[in-house]
C-alpha atoms as a PDB file:
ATOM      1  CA  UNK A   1       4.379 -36.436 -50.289  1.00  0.00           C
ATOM      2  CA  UNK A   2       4.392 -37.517 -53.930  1.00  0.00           C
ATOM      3  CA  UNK A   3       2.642 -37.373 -56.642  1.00  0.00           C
ATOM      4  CA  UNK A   4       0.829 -40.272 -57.684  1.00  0.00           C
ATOM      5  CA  UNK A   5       1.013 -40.945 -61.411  1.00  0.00           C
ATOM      6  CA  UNK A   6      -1.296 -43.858 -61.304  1.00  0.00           C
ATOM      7  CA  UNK A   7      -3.704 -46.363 -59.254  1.00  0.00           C
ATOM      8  CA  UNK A   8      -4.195 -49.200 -59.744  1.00  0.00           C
ATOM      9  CA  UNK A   9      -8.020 -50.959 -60.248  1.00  0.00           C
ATOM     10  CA  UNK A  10      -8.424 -51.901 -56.446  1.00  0.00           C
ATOM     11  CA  UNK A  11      -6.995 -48.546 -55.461  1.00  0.00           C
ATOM     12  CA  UNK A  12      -9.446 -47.043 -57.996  1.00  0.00           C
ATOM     13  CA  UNK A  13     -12.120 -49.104 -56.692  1.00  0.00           C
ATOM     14  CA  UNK A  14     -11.334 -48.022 -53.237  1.00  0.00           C
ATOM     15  CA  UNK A  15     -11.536 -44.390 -53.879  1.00  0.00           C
ATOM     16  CA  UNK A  16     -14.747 -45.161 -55.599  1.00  0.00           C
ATOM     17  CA  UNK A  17     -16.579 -47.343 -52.901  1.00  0.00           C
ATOM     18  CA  UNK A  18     -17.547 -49.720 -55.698  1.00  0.00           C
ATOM     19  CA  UNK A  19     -16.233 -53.245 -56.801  1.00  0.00           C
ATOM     20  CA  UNK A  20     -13.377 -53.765 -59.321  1.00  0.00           C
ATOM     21  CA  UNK A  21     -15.715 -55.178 -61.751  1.00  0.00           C
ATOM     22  CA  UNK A  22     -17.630 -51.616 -61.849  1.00  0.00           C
ATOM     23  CA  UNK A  23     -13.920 -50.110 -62.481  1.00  0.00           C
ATOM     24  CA  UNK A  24     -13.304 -52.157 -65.100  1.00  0.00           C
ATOM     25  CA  UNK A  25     -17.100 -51.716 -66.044  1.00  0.00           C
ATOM     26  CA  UNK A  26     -16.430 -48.071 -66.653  1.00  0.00           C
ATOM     27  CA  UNK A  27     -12.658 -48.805 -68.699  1.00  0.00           C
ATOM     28  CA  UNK A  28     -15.073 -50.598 -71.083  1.00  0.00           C
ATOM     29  CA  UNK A  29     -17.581 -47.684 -71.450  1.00  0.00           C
ATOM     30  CA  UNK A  30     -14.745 -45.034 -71.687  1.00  0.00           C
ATOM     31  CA  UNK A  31     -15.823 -43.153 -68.585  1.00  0.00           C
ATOM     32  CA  UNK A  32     -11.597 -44.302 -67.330  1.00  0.00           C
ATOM     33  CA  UNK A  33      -8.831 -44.205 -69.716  1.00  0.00           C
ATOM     34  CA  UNK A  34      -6.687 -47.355 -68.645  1.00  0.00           C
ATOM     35  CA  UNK A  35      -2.776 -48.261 -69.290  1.00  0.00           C
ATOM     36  CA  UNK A  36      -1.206 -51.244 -68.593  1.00  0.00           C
ATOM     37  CA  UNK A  37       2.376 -51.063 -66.929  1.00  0.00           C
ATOM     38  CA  UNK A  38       4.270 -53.594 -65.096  1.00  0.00           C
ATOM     39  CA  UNK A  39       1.795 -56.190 -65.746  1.00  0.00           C
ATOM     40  CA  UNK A  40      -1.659 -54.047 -64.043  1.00  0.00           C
ATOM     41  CA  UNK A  41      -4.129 -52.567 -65.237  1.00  0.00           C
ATOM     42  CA  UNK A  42      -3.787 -48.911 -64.166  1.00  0.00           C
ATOM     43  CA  UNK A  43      -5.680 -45.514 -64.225  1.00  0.00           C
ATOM     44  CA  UNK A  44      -5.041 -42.151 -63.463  1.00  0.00           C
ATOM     45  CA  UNK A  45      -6.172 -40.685 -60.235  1.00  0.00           C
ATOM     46  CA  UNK A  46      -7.369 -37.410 -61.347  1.00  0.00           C
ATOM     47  CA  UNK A  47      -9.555 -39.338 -63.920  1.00  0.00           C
ATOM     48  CA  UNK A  48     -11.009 -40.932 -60.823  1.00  0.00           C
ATOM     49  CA  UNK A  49     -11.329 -38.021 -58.704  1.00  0.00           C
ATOM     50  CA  UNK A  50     -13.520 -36.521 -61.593  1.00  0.00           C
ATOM     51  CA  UNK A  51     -15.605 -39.588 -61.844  1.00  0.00           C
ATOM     52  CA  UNK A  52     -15.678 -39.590 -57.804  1.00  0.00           C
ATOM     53  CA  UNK A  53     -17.526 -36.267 -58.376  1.00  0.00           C
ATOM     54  CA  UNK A  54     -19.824 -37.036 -60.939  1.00  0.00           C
ATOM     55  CA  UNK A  55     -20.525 -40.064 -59.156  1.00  0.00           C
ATOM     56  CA  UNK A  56     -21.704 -37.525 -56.551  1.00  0.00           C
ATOM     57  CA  UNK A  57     -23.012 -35.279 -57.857  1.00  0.00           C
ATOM     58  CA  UNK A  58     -25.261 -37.346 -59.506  1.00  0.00           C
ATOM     59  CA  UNK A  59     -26.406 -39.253 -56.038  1.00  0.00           C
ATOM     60  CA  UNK A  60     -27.142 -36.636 -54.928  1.00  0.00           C
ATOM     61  CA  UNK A  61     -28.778 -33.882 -56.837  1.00  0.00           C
ATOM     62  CA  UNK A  62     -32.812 -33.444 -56.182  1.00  0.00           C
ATOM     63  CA  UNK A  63     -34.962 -35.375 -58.909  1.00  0.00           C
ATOM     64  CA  UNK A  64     -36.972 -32.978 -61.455  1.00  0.00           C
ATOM     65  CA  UNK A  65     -40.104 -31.412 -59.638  1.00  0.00           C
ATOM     66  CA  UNK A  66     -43.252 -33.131 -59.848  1.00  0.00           C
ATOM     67  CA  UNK A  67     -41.375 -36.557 -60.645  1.00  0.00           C
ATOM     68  CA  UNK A  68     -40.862 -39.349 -58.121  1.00  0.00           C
ATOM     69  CA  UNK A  69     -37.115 -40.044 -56.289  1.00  0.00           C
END
């Protein structure tokens, strides 16, 4: 199987469970480093993976003790 280089913003967005406009939400912040090639926007999948992860991670880590969910 190969080795994907890049995805593209609905394949990111896909991975992610969230709508293109988030993925292009978090080019703007930095959180994604995009290039553009052939005409798309595109991403790389191991930057996604990581956000995947955070994303995660931070969903679902128990809130502070004696502070409401």
């Amino acid at each position: 199987m190969p080795t994907v280089e890049f995805l593209t913003i609905n394949e990111a967005a896909s991975i992610l469970k969230q709508d293109r406009k988030m993925v292009y939400y978090w080019i703007k912040q930095g959180k994604l480093t995009a290039f553009d090639r052939y005409g798309k926007t595109l991403v790389r999948p191991e930057e996604v993976e990581a956000l995947k992860a955070y994303l995660l991670a931070k969903h679902t880590a128990p809130s502070p003790s004696g502070q409401g969910s």
